[in-house]
Protein backbone atom coordinates (compact mmCIF):
# COMPACT_ATOMS: atom_id res chain seq x y z
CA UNK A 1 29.63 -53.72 -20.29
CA UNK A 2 27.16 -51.23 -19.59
CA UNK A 3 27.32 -52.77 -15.43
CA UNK A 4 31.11 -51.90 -15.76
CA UNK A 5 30.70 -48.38 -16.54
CA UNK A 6 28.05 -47.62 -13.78
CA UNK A 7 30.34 -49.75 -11.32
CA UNK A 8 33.77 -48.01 -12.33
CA UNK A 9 33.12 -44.82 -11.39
CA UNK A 10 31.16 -45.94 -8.03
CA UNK A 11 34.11 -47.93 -7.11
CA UNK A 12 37.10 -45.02 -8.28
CA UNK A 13 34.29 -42.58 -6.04
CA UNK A 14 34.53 -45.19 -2.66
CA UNK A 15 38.54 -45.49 -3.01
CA UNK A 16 38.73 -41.59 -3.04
CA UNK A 17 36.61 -41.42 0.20
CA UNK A 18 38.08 -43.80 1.58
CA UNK A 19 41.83 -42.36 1.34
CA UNK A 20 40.81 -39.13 3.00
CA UNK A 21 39.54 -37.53 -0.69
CA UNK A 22 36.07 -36.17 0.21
CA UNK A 23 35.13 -33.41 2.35
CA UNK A 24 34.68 -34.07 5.66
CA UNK A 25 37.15 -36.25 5.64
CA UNK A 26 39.22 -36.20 9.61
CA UNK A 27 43.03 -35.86 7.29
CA UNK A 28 41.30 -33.30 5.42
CA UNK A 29 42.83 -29.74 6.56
CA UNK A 30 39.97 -27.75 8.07
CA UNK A 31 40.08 -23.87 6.41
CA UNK A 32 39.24 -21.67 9.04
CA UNK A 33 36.61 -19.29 8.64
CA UNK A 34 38.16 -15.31 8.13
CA UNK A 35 36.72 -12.94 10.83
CA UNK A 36 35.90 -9.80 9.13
CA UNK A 37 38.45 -6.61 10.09
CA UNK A 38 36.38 -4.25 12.65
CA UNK A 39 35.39 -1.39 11.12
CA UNK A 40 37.44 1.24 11.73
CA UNK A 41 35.65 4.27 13.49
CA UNK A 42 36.16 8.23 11.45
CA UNK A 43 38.14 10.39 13.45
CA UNK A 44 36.00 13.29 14.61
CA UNK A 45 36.07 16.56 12.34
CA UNK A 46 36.51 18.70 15.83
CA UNK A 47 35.54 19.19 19.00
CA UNK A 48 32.79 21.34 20.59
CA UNK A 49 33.31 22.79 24.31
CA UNK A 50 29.72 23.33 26.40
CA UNK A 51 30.44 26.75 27.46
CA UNK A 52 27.70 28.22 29.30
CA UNK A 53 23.58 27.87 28.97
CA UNK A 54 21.35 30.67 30.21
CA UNK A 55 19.70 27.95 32.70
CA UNK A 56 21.23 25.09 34.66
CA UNK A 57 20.39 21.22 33.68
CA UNK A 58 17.45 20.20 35.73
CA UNK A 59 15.43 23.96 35.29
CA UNK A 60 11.75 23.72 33.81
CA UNK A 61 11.52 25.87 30.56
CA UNK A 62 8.47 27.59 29.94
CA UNK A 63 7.17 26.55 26.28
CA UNK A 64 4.99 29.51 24.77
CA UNK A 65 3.49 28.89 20.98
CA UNK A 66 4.23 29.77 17.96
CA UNK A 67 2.64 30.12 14.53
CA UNK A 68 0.14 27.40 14.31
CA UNK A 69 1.93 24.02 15.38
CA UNK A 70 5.34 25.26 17.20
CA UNK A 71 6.81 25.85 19.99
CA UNK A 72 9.26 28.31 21.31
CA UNK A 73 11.69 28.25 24.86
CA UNK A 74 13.12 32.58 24.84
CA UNK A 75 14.69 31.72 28.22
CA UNK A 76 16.93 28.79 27.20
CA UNK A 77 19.90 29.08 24.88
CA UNK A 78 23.52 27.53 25.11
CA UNK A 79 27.16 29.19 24.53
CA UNK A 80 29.63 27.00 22.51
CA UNK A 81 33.15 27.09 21.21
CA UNK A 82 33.84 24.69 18.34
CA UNK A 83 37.22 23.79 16.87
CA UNK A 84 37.26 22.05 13.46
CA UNK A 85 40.13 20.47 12.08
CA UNK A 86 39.54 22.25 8.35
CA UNK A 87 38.21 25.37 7.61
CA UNK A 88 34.93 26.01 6.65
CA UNK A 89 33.74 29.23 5.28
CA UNK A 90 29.77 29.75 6.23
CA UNK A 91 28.90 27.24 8.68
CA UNK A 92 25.49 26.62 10.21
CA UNK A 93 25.72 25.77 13.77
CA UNK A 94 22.74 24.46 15.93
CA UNK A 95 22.00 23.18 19.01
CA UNK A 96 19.33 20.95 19.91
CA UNK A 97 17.79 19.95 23.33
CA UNK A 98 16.87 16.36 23.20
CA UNK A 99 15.88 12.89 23.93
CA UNK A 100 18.07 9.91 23.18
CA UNK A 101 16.07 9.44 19.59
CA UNK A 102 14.25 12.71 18.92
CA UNK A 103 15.05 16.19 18.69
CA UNK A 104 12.58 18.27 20.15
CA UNK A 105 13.91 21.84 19.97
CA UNK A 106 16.60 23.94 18.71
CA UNK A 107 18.34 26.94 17.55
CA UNK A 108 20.79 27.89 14.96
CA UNK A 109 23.68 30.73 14.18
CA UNK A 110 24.41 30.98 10.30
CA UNK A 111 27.29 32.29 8.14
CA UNK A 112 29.66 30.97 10.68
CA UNK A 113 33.42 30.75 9.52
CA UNK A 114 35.63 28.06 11.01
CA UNK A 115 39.55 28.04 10.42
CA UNK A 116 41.31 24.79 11.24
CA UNK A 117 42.70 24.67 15.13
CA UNK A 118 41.39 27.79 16.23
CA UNK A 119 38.76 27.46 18.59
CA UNK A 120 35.37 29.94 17.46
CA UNK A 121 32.79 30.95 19.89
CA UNK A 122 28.89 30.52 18.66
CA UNK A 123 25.29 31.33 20.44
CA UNK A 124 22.21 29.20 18.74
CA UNK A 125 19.60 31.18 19.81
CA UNK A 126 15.68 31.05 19.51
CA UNK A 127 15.36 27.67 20.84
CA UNK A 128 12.18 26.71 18.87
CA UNK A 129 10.83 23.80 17.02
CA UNK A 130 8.72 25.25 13.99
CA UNK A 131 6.29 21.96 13.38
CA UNK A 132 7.09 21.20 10.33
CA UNK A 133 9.21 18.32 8.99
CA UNK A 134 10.15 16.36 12.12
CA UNK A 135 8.21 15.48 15.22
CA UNK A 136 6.76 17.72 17.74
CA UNK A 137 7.73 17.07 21.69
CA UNK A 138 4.42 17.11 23.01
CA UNK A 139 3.96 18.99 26.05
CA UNK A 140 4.82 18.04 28.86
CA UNK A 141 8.53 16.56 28.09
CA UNK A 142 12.00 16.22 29.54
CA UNK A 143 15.34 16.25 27.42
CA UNK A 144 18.46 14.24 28.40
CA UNK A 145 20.57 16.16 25.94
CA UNK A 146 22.27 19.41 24.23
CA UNK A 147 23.55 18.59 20.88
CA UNK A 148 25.77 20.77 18.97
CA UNK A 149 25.87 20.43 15.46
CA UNK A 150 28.08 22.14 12.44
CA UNK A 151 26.44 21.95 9.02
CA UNK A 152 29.13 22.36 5.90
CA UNK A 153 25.80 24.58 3.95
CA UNK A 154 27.72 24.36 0.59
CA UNK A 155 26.99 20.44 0.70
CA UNK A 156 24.51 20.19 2.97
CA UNK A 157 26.70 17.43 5.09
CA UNK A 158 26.69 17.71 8.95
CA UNK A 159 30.61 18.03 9.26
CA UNK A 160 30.51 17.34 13.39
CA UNK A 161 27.80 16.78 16.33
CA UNK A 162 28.48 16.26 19.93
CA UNK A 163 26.36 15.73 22.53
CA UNK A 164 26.03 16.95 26.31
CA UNK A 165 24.04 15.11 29.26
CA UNK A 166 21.53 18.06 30.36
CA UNK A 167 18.03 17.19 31.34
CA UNK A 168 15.35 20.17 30.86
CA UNK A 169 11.73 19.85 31.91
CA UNK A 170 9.75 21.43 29.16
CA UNK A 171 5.95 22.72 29.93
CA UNK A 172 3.23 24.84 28.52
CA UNK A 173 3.62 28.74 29.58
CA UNK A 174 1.03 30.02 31.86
């Protein structure tokens, strides 16, 4: 009796792999795997237009010092106009010169009101890097890019950044 039990379910376990029953099994429907859905990529919040810079991509920028550990360009700032698809009341806008991974300098305009598909003029000036918080370019450095960026201040969010190829040649100022 007890050779009947442990042979039953062996035997009811063979028939049902047999008949096609147990994974694997070639008459067993094959599931196919789901892909995932691509990730569908945000819409920008605007669009920034390069305008103008005060010198053309390739120049060498004299970097003079300042305070104890930062750096400051006087002759280099860039002319943007921005267009934002909502308004925003009290905008920071910057622009950074830059490398593919690290932003080396920059310079902001604050308080700066956007209203939605109107297109608003801004000047970053003082292109400086103060030292403190991120990464210093060491002297002597290129950029590859200008980077304009609009910071919503009430959340502290960067609403929109767009980049520009420009290379600068940064060195220390006589």
């Amino acid at each position: 009796m007890r050779l009947g039990h442990v042979l039953t379910p062996l035997l009811a376990c063979g028939a049902l792999l047999a008949c096609g029953g147990g994974s694997g099994s070639p008459s067993s429907p094959s599931t196919p795997v789901p892909t995932p859905a691509p990730t569908p990529t945000p819409e920008p919040a605007g669009v920034v237009r390069l305008v103008s810079a005060s010198l053309p991509a390739g120049s060498t920028v004299s970097v003079s010092p300042m305070f104890t550990l930062g750096q400051q360009a006087q002759a280099l700032w860039f002319d943007g106009a921005i267009t934002l698809k909502k308004d925003l009341a009290g905008a920071l806008v910057r622009t950074w010169v830059r490398t593919a991974s690290t932003r080396c300098m920059g310079g902001g305009e604050a308080g700066v009101d956007f209203q939605a598909g109107v297109e608003r003029g801004v000047a970053p000036l003082s292109m400086s890097h103060p030292g403190y918080g991120s990464p210093l370019c060491a002297l002597p450095y290129t950029t590859t890019e200008v980077e304009f960026e609009v910071i919503d201040v009430a959340t502290q969010q960067q609403v929109l950044s767009q980049r520009f190829p420009m290379a600068y040649s940064f060195v220390a100022a006589p």
